[in-house]
Protein backbone atom coordinates (compact mmCIF):
# COMPACT_ATOMS: atom_id res chain seq x y z
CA UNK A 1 -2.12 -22.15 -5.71
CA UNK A 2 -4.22 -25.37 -7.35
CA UNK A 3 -4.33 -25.78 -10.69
CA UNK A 4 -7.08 -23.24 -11.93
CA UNK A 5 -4.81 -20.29 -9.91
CA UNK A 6 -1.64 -19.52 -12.03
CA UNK A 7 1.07 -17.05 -10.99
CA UNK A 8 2.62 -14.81 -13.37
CA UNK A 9 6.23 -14.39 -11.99
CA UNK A 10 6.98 -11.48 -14.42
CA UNK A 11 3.94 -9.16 -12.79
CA UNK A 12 3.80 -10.50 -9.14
CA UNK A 13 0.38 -11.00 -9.39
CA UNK A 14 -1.89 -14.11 -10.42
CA UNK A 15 -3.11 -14.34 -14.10
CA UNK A 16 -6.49 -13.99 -15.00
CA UNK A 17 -8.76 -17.26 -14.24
CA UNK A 18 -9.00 -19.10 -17.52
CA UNK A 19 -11.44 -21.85 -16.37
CA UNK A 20 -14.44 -19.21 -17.49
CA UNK A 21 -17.01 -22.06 -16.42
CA UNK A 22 -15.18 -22.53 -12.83
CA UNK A 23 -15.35 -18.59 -12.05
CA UNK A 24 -19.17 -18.40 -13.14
CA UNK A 25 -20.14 -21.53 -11.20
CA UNK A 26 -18.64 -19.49 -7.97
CA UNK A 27 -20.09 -16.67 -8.70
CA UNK A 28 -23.27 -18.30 -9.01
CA UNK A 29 -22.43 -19.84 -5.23
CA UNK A 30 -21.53 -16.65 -3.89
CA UNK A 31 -23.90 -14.93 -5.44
CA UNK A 32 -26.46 -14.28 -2.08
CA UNK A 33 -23.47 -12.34 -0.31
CA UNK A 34 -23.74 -9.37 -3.33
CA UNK A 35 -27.23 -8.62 -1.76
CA UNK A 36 -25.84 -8.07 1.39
CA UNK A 37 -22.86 -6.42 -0.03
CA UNK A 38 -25.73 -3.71 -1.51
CA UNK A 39 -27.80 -3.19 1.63
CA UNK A 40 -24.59 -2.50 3.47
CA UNK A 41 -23.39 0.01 0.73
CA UNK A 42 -27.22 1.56 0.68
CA UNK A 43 -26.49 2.72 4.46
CA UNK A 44 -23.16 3.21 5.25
CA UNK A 45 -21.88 4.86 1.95
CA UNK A 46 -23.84 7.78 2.03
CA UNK A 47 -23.14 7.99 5.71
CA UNK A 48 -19.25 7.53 5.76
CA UNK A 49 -19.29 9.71 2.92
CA UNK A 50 -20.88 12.53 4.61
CA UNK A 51 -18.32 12.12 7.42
CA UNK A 52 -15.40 11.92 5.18
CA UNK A 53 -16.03 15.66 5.03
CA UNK A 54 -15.89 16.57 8.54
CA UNK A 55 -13.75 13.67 10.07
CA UNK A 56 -9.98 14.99 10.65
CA UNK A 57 -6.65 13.18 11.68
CA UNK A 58 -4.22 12.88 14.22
CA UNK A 59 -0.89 15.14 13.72
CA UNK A 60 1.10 12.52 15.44
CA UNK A 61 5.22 11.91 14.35
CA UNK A 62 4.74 8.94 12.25
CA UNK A 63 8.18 7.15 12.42
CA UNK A 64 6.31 3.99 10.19
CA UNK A 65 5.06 5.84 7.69
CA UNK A 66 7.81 5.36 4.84
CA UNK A 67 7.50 1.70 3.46
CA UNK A 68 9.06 -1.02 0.42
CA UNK A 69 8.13 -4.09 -0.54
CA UNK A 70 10.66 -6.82 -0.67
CA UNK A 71 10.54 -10.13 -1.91
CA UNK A 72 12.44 -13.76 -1.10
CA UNK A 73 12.90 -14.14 -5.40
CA UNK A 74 14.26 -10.88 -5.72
CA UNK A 75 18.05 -11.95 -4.84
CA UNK A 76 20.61 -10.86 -1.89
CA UNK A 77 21.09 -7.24 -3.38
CA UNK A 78 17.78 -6.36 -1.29
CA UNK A 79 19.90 -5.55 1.44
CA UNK A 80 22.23 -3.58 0.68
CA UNK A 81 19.58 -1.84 -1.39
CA UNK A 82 17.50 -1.29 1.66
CA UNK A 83 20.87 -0.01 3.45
CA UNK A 84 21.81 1.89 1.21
CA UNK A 85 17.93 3.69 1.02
CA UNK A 86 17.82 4.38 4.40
CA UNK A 87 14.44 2.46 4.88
CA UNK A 88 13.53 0.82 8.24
CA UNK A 89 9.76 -0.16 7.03
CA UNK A 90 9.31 -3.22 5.12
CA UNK A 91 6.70 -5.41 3.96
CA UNK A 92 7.50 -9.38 3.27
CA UNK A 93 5.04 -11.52 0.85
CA UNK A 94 4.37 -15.20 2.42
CA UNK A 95 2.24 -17.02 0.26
CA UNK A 96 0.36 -20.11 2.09
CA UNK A 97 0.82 -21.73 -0.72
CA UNK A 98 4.72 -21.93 -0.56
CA UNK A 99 4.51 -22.62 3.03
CA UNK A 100 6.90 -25.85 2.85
CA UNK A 101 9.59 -23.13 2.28
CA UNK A 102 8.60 -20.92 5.41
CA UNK A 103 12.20 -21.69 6.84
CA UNK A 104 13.74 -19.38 4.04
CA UNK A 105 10.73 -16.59 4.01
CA UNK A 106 12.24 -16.51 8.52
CA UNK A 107 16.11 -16.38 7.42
CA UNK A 108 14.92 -13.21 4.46
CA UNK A 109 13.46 -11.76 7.42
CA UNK A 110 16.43 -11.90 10.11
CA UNK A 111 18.61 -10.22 6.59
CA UNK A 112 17.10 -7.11 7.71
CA UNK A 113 17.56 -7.19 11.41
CA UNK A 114 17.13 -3.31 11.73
CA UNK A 115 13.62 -3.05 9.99
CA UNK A 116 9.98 -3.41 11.48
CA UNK A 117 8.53 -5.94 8.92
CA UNK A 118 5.05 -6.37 7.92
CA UNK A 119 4.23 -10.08 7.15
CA UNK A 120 1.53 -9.98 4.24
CA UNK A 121 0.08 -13.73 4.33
CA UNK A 122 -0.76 -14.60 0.39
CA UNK A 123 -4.25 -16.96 0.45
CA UNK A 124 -4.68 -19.36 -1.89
CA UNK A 125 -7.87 -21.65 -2.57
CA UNK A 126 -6.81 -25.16 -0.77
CA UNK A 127 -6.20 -22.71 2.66
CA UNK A 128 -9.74 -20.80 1.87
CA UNK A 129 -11.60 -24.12 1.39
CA UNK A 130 -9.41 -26.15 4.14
CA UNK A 131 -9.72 -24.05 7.54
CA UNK A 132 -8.07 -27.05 9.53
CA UNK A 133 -5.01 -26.99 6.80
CA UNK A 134 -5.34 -22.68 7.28
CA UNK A 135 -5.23 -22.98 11.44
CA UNK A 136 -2.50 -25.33 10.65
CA UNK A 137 -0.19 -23.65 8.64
CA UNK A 138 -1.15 -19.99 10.10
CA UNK A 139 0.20 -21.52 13.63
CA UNK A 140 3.66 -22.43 12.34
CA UNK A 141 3.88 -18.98 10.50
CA UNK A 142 3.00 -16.79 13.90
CA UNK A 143 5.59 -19.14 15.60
CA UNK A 144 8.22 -19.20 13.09
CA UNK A 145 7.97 -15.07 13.62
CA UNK A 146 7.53 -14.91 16.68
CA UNK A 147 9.85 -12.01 18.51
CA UNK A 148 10.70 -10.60 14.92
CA UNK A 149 7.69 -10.10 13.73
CA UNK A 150 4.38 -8.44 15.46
CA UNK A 151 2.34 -7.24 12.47
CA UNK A 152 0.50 -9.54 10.04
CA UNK A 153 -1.47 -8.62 6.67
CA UNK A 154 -3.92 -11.43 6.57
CA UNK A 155 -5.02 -11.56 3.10
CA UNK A 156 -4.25 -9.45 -0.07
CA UNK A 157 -6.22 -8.05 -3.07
CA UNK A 158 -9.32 -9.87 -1.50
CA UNK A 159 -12.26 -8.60 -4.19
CA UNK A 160 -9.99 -9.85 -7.26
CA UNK A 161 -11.13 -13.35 -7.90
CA UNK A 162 -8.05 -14.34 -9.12
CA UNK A 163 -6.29 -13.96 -6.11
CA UNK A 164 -8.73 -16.71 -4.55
CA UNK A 165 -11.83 -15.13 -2.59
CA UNK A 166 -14.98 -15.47 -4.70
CA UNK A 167 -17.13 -13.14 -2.00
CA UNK A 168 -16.55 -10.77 1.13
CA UNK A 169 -18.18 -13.50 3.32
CA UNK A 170 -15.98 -15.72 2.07
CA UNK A 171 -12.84 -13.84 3.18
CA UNK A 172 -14.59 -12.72 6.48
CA UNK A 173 -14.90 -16.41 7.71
CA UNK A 174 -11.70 -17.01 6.27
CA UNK A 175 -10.20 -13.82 8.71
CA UNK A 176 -12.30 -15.13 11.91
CA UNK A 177 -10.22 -17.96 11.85
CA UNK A 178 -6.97 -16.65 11.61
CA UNK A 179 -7.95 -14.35 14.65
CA UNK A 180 -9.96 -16.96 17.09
CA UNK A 181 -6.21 -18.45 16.57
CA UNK A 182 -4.76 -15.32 17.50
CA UNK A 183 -6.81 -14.59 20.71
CA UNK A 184 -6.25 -17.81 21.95
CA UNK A 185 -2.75 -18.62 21.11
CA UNK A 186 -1.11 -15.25 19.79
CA UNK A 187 -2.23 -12.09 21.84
CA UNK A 188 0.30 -10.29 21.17
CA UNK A 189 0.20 -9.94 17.44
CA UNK A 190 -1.84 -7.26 15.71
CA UNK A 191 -3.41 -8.54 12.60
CA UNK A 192 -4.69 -6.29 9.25
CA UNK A 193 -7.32 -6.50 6.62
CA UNK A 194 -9.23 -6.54 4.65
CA UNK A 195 -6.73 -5.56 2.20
CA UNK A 196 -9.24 -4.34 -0.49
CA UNK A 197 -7.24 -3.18 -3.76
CA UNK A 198 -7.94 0.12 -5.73
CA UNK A 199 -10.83 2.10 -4.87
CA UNK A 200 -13.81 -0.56 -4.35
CA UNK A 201 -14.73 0.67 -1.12
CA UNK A 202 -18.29 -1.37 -1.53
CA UNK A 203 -16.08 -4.04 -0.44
CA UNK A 204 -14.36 -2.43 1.92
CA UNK A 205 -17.69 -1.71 3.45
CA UNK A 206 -18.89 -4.94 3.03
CA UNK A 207 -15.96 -6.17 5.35
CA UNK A 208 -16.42 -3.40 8.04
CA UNK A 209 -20.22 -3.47 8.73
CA UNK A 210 -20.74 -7.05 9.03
CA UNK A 211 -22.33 -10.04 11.73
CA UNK A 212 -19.34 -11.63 11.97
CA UNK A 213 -16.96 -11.38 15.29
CA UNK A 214 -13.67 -9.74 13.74
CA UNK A 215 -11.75 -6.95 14.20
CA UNK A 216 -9.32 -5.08 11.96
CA UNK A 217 -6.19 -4.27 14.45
CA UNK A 218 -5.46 -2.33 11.48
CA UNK A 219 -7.44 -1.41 8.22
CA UNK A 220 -5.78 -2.54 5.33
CA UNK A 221 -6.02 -0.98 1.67
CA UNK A 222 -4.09 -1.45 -1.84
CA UNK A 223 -5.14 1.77 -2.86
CA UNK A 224 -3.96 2.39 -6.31
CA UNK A 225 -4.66 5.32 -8.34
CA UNK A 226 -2.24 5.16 -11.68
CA UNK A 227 -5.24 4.22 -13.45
CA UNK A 228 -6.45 8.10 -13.13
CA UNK A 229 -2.91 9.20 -14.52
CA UNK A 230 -1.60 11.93 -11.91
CA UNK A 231 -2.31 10.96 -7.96
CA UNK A 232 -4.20 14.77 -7.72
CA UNK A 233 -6.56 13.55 -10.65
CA UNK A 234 -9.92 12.51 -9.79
CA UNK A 235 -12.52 9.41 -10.19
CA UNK A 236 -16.21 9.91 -10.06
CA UNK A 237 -15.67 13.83 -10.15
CA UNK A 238 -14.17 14.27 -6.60
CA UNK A 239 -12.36 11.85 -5.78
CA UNK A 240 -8.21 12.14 -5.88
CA UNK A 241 -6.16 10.58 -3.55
CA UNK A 242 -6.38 12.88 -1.03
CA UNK A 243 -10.46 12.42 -0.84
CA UNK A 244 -10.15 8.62 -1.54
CA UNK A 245 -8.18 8.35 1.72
CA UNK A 246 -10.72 10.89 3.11
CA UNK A 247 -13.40 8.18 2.82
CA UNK A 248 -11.28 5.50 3.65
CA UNK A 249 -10.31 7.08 7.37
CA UNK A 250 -14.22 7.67 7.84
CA UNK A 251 -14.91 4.07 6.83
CA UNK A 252 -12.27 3.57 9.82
CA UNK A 253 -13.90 5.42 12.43
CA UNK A 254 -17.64 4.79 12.10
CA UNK A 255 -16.52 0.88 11.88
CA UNK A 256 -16.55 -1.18 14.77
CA UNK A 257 -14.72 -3.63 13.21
CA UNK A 258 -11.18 -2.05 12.53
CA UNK A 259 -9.00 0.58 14.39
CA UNK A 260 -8.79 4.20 12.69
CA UNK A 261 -4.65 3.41 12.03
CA UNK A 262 -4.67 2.96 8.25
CA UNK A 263 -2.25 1.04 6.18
CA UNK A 264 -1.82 1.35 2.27
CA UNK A 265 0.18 -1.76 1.58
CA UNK A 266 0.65 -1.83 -1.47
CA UNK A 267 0.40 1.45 -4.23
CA UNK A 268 2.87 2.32 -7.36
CA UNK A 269 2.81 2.86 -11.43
CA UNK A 270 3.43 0.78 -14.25
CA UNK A 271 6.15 1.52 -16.21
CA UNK A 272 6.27 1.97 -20.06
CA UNK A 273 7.66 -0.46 -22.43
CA UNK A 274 8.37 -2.99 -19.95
CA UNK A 275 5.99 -5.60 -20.89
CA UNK A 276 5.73 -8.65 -20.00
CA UNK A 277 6.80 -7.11 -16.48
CA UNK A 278 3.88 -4.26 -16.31
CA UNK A 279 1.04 -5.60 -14.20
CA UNK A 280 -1.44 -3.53 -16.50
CA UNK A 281 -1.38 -2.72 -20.31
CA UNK A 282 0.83 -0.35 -22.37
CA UNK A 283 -2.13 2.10 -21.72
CA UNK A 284 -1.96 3.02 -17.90
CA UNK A 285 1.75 2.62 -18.10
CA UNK A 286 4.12 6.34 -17.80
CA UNK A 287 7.79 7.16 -18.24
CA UNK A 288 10.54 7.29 -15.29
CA UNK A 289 9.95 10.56 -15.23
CA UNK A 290 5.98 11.08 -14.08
CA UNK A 291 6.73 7.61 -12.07
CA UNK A 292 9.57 9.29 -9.69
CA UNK A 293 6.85 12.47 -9.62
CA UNK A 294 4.45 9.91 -9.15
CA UNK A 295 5.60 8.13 -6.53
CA UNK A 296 6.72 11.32 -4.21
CA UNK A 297 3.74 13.56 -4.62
CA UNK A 298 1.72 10.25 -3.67
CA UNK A 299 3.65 9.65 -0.42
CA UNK A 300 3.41 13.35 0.26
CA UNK A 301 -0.64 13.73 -0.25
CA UNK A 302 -0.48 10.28 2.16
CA UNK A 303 1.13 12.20 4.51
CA UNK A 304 -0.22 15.82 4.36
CA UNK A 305 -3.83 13.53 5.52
CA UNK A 306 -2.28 12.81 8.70
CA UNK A 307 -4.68 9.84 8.51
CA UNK A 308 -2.33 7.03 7.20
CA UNK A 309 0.11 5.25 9.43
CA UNK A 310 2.31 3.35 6.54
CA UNK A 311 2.39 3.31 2.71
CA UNK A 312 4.19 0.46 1.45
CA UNK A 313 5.62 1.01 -2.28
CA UNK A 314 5.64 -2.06 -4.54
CA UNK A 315 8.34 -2.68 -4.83
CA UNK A 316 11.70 -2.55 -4.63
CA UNK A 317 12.88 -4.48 -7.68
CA UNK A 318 10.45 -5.16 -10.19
CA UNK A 319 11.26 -4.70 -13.92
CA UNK A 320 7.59 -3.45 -14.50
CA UNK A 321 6.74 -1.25 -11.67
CA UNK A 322 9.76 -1.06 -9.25
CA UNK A 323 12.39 1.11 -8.05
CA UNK A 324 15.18 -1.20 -9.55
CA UNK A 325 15.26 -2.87 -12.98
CA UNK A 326 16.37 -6.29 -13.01
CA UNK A 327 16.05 -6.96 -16.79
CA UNK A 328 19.87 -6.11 -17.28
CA UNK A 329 21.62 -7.20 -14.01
CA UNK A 330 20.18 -3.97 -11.70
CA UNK A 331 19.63 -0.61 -12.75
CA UNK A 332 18.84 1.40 -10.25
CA UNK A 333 15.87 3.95 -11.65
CA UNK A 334 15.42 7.62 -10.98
CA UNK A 335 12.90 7.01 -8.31
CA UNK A 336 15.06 5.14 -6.44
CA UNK A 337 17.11 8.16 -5.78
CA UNK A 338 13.73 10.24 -5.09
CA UNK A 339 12.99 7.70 -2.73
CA UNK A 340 16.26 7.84 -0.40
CA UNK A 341 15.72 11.93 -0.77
CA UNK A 342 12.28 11.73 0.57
CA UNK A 343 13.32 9.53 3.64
CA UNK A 344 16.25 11.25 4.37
CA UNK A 345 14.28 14.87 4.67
CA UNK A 346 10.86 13.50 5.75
CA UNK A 347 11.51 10.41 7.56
CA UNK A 348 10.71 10.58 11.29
CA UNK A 349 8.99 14.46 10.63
CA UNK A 350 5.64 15.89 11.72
CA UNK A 351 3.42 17.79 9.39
CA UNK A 352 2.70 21.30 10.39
CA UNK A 353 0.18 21.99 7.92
CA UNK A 354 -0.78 21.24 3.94
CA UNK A 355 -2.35 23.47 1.54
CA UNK A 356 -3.66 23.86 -1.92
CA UNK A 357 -4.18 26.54 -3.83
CA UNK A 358 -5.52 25.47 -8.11
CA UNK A 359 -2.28 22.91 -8.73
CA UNK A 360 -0.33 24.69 -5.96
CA UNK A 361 0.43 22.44 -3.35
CA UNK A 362 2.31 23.41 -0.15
CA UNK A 363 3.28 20.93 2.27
CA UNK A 364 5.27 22.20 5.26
CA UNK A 365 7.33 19.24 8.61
CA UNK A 366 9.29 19.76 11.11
CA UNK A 367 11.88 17.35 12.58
CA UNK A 368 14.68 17.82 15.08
CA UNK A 369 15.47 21.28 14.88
CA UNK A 370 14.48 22.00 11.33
CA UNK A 371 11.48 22.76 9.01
CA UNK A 372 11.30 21.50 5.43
CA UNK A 373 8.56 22.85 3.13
CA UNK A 374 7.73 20.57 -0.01
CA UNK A 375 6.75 22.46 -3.05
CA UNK A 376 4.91 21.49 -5.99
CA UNK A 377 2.60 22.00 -8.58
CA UNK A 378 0.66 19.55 -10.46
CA UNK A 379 -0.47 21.38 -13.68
CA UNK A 380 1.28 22.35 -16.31
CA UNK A 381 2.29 25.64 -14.83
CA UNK A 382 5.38 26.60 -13.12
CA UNK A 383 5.95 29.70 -10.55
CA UNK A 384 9.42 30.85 -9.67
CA UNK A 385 10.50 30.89 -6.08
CA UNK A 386 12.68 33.54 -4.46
CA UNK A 387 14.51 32.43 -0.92
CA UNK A 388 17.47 32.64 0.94
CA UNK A 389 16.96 28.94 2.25
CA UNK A 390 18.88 26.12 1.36
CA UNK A 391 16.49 23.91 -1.61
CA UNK A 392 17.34 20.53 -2.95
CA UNK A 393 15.08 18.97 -5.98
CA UNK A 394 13.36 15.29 -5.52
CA UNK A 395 16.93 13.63 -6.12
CA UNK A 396 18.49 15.21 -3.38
CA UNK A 397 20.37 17.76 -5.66
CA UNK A 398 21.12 21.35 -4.93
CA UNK A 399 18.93 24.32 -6.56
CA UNK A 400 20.60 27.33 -7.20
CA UNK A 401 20.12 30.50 -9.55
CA UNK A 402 16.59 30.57 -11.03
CA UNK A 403 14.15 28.13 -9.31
CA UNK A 404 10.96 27.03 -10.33
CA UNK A 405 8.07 25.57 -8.93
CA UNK A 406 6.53 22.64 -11.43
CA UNK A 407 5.32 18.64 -11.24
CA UNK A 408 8.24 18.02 -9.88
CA UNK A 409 8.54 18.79 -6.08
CA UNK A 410 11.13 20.12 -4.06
CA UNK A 411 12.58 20.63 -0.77
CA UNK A 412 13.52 24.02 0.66
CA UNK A 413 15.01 23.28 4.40
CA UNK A 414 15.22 26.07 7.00
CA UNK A 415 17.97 24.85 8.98
């Protein structure tokens, strides 16, 4: 990134703009596309919102659906990490702004040969500002990739100003580029935006009812909840994860910009007392503990929706947020070991149905010849179950005697 753009290598993420002047003086440029931003919102808010209600999924066997982050500065243990996880969907950061070292961000890829990766290509402001230097370097990426890699995230965190993008219409023109390069030259790759982070779906709107001639192979979102505590917790009275998604899939459909396949590239929770590392304050940040819950019952609401193709956590080593801790040499966290349970009982399963009941959630898949029923609740009471089937907690351990349902979920597996 230029000068005004610093990265904070402890958080993955860029640090605030300081240059208070340069932010307001774009702003000020930009300013025109909030107008259209709120005319857009006016109409299709309401109306997506309505259908949110009423729109259902596709029960499909979603083999993608179980995905990490991994990154080129997070060392060679990545993959035997990744091996030793069981996880065949990844997601690979490529800044534009480090392309001079695209040769090594190609070799990181061929290290895990027997994953599907998703590129996620970082802007910065010389490549939003420079479309000739963006064609450019966006040509030797798709061909550096090509045959190993078929799915690009073009653009990240788009309505954080930080991150680069100053307005919606700034990112659009910034996407048309990248795919009036695609059509012509690569029309085989499928390309995914607009990459909005938490829920802001005014942008999201803004991208997805719009003049310009795009389309979203794949809609894009960072949706993070941790702010809101619990994933089943709510913003603006109704909204948990479950509904946010909801909204997002009928966002999808009534768009003719963007295919219905939804991908939530990027979600987790900051950890507690591992600052400078947390991407957030000391305030939003939990223990190991409600992060393994976390983490699980967020996957599982993703996939009880049967309206999400991938969830990507982030990530796999990251002192602040991550599976592994790599403050001490690496410690491998409790989620880590919640995470290989979940894809070794869910990975490659169908959902046969979801429900709810107060805090009672009930989430039963099949795969191959067996059913596995996820239990949980996510209040403060716990309910005993009786069976004769085999049931393993969320770290893959066996559950005998007395057996209780509570916040933490577990498996029972009729074999």
């Amino acid at each position: 990134m230029n000068d005004k753009f610093k990265w904070d290598h402890h958080s993955d993420q860029p640090y605030q703009l300081a240059d208070k002047s340069y932010k307001k003086a774009m702003k000020k440029k930009h300013r025109a596309d909030i107008w259209l931003l709120l005319v857009t919102n006016l109409f299709y808010f309401p109306l997506a919102l309505i259908a949110a209600f009423f729109i259902k999924g596709k029960k499909v066997k979603r083999d993608k659906f179980f995905g990490l982050c991994v990154n080129l500065d997070k060392g060679d243990q990545q993959q035997q990490l990744i091996a030793e996880l069981g996880c065949q969907q990844l997601q690979i950061r490529l800044p534009l702004a480090d392309i001079d070292n695209l040769d090594k961000y190609v070799a990181f890829r061929e290290e895990f040969a027997h994953c599907e990766v998703l590129i996620n290509v970082l802007q910065d402001r010389n490549h939003i500002e420079n479309h000739s230097l963006l064609l450019e370097n966006t040509r030797k990426i798709f061909n550096a990739f090509a045959g190993s890699v078929a799915t690009f995230q073009i653009g990240n965190a788009i309505n954080r100003t930080k991150w680069g993008f100053f307005s919606v219409a700034e990112y659009l023109s910034f996407y048309q580029q990248v795919q009036q390069l695609r059509d012509s030259e690569f029309p085989d790759i499928k390309l995914v935006g607009p990459a909005v982070i938490d829920y802001e779906y005014h942008f999201t709107i803004r991208a997805l009812f719009n003049g310009y001639r795009i389309k979203f192979d794949k809609l894009a979102a960072l949706l993070y909840v941790d702010r809101r505590g619990a994933p089943e917790n709510t913003q603006t009275g109704i909204f948990d994860t479950t509904r946010k998604i909801d909204f997002l899939y009928a966002l999808a459909k009534l768009s003719g910009k963007s295919s219905d396949e939804i991908i939530i590239s990027e979600a987790n929770w900051p950890l507690s007392n591992t600052a400078p590392w947390a991407p957030t304050s000391e305030t939003e940040c939990i223990d190991e503990e409600d992060y393994a819950n976390y983490l699980l019952r967020y996957y599982l609401l993703a996939f009880a929706s049967d309206k999400v193709e991938s969830v990507y956590w982030h990530q796999l080593i990251a002192s602040g947020y991550g599976l592994v801790d790599a403050r001490e040499g690496l410690v491998k966290r409790g989620a880590f070991y919640v995470f290989k349970t979940m894809l070794a009982q869910l990975q490659g399963s169908c959902v046969v149905s979801f429900r709810k009941e107060g805090d009672a959630h009930h989430l039963i898949c099949s795969k191959a010849d067996s059913v596995i029923e996820v239990l949980w609740n996510s209040g403060e009471q716990q309910q005993s179950l009786i069976t004769e089937h085999r049931v393993i907690d969320k770290m893959g351990e066996a559950l005998t005697g007395d057996i209780f349902i509570g916040q933490s979920p577990i498996y029972l597996i009729r074999d």
